[in-house]
Protein backbone atom coordinates (compact mmCIF):
# COMPACT_ATOMS: atom_id res chain seq x y z
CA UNK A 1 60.90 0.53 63.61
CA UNK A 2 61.40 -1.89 66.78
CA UNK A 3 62.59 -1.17 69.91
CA UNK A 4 64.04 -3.37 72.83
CA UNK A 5 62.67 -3.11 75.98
CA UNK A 6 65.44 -3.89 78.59
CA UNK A 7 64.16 -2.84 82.13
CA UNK A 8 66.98 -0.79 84.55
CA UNK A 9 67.91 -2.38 86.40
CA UNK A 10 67.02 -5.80 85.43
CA UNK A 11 64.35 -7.53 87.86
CA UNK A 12 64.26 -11.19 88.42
CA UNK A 13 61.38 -13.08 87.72
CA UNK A 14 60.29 -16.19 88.71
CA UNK A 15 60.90 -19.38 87.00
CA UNK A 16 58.87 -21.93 86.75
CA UNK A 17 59.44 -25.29 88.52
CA UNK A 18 59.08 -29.19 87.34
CA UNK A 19 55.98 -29.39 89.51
CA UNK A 20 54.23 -26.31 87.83
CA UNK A 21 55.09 -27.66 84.45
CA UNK A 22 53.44 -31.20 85.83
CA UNK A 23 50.76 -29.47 87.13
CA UNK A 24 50.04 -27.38 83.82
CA UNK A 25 49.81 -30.87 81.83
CA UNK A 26 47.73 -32.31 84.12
CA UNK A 27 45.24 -29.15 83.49
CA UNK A 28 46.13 -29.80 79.64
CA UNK A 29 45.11 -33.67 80.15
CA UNK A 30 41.95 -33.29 81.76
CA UNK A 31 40.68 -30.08 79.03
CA UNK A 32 41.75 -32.33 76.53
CA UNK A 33 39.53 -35.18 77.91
CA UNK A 34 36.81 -33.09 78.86
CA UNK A 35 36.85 -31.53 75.39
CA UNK A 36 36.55 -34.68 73.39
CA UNK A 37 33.83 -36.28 75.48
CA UNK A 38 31.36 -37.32 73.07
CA UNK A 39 28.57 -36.62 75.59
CA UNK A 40 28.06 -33.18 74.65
CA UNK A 41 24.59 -32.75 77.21
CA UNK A 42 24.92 -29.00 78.89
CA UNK A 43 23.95 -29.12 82.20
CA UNK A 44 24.95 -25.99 83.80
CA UNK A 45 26.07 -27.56 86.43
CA UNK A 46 29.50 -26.16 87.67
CA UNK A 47 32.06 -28.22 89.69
CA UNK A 48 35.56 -27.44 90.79
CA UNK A 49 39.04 -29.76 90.24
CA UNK A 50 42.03 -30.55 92.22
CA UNK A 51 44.44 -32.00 89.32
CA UNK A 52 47.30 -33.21 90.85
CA UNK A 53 49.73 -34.87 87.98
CA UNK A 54 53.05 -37.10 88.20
CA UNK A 55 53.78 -40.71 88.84
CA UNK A 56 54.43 -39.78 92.43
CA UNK A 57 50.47 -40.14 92.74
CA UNK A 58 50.24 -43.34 91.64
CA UNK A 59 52.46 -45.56 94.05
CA UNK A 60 49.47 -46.57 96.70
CA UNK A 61 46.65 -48.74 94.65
CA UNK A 62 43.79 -49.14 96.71
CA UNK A 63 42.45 -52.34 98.43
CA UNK A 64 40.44 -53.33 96.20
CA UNK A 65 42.39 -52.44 93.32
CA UNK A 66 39.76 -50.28 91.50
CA UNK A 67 42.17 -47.09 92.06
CA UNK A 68 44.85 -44.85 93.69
CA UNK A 69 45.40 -43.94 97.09
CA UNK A 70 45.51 -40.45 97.85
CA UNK A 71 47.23 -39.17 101.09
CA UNK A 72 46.86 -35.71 101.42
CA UNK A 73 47.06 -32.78 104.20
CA UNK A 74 43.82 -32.73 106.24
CA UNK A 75 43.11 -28.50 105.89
CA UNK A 76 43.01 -29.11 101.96
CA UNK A 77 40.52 -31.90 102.84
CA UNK A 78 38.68 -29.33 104.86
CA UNK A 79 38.45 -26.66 102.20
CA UNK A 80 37.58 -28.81 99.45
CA UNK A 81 34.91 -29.98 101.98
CA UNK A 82 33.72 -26.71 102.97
CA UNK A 83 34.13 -25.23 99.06
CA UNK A 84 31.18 -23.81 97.37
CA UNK A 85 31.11 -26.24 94.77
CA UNK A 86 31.48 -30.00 94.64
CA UNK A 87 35.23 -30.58 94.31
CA UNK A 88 36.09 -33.48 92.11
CA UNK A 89 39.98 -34.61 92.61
CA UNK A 90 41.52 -35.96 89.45
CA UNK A 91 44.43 -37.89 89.45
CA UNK A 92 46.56 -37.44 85.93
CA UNK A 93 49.33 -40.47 84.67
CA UNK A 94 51.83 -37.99 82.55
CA UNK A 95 53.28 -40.88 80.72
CA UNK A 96 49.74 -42.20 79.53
CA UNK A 97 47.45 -39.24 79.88
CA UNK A 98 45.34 -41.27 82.04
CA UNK A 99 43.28 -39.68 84.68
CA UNK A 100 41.37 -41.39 87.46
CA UNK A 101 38.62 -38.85 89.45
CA UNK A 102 36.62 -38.91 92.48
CA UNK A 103 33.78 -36.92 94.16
CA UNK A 104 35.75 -35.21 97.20
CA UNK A 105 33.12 -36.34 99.99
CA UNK A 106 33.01 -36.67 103.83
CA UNK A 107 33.46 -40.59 103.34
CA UNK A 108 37.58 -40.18 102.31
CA UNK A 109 38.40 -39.34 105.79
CA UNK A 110 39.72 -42.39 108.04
């Protein structure tokens, strides 16, 4: 025996936008990397990720061409700076699955 639950009255929920479906393949892109890396050496070591995913990240190369330019808001700067953990910011390409990372560090600002 089954029974449908319909709640009354019916409550919105939210629905979820083009950026938090970008944002959940960019998580899916870098667990699918980090899964697969043939260096399987345990550490122990923890360290926390700003993904950020979409080819809106990926208009600025840097001088040198070795990269991406990323321009963000100065407090998230701050908190990944301050963070507990070394923050590592991953860029993620959605059309290739490429990702490009870098150690978040006092040396970005400027």
């Amino acid at each position: 025996m089954s029974a449908d639950f319909v709640p009354d009255p019916p409550v919105p929920l939210p629905i979820a936008s083009n950026e938090d479906q970008l944002g959940d393949q960019g998580v899916r892109t870098v667990d699918r990397i980090v899964s697969e890396d043939r260096d399987r050496r345990v550490t122990g070591r923890m360290v926390a990720a700003q993904i950020k995913c979409g080819k809106s990240w990926f208009v600025e190369p840097t001088s040198d061409g070795s990269g991406w330019t990323y321009r963000g808001e100065l407090r998230h700067l701050n908190y990944w700076l301050g963070h507990s953990l070394p923050v590592i910011l991953v860029l993620c390409d959605p059309d290739t699955g490429d990702c490009y990372f870098t150690h978040v560090a006092e040396r970005m600002v400027g």
